[in-house]
Protein backbone atom coordinates (compact mmCIF):
# COMPACT_ATOMS: atom_id res chain seq x y z
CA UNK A 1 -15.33 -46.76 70.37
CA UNK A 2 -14.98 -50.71 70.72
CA UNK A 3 -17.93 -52.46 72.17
CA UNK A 4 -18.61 -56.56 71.74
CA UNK A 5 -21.66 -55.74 69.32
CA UNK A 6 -20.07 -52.73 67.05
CA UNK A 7 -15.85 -53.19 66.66
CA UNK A 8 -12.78 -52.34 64.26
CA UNK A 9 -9.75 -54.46 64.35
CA UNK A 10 -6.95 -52.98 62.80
CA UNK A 11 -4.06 -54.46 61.75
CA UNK A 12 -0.83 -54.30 60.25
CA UNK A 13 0.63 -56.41 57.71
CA UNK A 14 4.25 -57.46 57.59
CA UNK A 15 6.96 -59.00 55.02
CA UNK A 16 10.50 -59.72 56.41
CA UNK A 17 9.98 -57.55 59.54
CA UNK A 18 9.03 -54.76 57.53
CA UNK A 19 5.32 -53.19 57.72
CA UNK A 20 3.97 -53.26 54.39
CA UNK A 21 0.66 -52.39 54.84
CA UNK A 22 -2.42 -53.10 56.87
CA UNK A 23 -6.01 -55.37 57.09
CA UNK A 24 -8.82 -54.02 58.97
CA UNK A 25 -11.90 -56.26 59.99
CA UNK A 26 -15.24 -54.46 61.27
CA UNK A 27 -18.60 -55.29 62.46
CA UNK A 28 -21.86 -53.78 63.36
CA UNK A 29 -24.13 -56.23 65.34
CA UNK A 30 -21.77 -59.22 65.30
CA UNK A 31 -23.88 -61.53 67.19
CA UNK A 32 -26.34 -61.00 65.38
CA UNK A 33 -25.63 -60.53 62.28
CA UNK A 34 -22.14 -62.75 62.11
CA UNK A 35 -21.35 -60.13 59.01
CA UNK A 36 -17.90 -58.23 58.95
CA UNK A 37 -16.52 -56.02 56.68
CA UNK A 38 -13.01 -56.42 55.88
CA UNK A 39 -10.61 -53.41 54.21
CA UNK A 40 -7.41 -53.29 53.07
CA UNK A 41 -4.29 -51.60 51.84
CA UNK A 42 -0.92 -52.49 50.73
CA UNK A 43 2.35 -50.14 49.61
CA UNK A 44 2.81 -49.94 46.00
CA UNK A 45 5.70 -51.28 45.92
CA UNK A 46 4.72 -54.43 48.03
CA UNK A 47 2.03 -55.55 44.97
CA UNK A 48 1.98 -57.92 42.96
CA UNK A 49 3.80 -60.77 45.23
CA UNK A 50 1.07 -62.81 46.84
CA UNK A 51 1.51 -60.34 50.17
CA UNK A 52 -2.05 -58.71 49.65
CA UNK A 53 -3.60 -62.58 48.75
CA UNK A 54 -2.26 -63.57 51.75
CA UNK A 55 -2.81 -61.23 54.61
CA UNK A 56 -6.60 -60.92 53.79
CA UNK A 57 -6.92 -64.67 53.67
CA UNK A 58 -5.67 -64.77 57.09
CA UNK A 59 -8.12 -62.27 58.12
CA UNK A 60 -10.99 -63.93 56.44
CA UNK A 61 -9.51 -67.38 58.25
CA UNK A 62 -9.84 -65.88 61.36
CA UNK A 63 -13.02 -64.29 60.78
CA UNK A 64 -15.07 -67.08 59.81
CA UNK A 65 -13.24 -70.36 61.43
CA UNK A 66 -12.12 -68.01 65.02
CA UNK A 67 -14.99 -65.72 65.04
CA UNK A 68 -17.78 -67.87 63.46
CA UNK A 69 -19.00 -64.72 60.62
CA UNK A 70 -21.03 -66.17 57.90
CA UNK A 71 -20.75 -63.22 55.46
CA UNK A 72 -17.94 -60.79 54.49
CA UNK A 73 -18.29 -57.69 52.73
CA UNK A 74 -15.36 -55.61 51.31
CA UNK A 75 -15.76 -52.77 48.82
CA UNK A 76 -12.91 -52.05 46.01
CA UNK A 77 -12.72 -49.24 43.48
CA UNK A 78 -13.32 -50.12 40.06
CA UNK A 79 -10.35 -49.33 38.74
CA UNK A 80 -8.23 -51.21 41.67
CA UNK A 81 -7.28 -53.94 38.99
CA UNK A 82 -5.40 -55.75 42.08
CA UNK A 83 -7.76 -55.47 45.01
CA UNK A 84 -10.69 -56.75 42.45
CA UNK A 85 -7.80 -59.78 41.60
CA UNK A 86 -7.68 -60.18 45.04
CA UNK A 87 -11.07 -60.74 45.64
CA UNK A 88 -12.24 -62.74 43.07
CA UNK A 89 -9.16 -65.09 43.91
CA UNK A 90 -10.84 -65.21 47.71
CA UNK A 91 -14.74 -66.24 46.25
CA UNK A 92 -16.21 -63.05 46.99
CA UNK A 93 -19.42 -62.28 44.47
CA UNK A 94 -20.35 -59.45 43.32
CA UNK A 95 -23.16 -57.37 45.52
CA UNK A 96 -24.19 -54.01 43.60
CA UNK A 97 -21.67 -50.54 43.96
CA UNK A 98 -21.33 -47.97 46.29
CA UNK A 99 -20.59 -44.12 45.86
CA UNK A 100 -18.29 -42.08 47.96
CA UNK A 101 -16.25 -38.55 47.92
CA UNK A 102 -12.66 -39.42 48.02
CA UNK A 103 -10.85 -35.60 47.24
CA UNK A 104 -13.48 -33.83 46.17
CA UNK A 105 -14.48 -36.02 43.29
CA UNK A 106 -17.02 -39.24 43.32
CA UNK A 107 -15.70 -42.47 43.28
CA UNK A 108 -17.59 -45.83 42.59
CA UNK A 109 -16.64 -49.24 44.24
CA UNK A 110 -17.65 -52.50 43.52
CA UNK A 111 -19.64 -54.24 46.77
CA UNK A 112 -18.98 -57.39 47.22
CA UNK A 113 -19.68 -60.60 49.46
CA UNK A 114 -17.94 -63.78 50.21
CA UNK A 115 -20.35 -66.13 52.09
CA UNK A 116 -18.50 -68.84 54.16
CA UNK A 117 -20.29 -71.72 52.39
CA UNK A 118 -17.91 -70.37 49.46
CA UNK A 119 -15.24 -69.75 51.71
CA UNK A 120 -12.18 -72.68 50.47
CA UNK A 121 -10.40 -72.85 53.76
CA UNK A 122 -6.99 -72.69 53.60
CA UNK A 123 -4.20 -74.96 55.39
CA UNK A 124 -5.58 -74.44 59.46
CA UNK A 125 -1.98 -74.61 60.06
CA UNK A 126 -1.11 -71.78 58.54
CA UNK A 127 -2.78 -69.30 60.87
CA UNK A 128 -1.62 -69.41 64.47
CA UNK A 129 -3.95 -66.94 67.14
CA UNK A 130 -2.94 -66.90 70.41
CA UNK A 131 -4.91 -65.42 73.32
CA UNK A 132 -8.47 -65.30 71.45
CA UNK A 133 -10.31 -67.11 74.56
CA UNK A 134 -9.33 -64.49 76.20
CA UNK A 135 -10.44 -61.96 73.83
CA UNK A 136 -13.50 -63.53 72.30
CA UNK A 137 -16.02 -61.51 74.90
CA UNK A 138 -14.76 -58.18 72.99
CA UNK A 139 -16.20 -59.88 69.86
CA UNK A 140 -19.30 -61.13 70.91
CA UNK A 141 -18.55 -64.11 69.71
């Protein structure tokens, strides 16, 4: 259930027309908090070529410089050599682990946090949002 405080935007991500994968970008007590949590997967055979760099930059553009957030968190398994890649590329910091079930078995990610004083904005022109006045009351922003 979307409401302004508590939301999940999902979205899919795209490479010549073709959907490759997707970014997702959550909250919980957004005006308050200005904290979002930001997931992400990507085809196997889409890795590797900047796709996965890119889309979550874009969501962490429009995140902090559309939405105003000052912190987001992601988690990434331990062993996801290119989501951890990823992240560290982006200036997120470590922020202790998490355990979950995934199948039956337990799994450990690494929590971490990028804080938008360490956020190195990218070109502005490179993201283009259209209709977010319109949309910004469903974000409590």
């Amino acid at each position: 259930m979307w409401c302004a405080e508590d939301w999940a935007l999902e979205m899919g991500v795209f490479h010549a027309d073709q959907p490759v994968g997707m970014v997702t970008l959550k909250a919980r007590n957004f005006s308050v908090l200005r904290e979002v949590k930001t997931e992400s997967w990507l085809g196997l055979e889409f890795h590797r070529q900047g796709i996965g760099t890119e889309a979550r930059t874009a969501l962490l553009s429009f995140a902090f410089e559309r939405l105003g957030a000052v912190t987001a968190l992601t988690e990434v398994f331990q062993d996801n050599v290119g989501s951890q890649g990823v992240s560290r590329r982006l200036g997120y910091r470590p922020d202790g682990t998490s355990r979950d079930v995934l199948a039956g078995r337990v799994v450990v990610s690494d929590r971490l946090r990028l804080d938008v004083s360490d956020w190195a904005t990218p070109d502005p022109t490179d993201l283009t949002v259209t209709g977010l006045a319109e949309a910004l009351p469903f974000f409590s922003a």
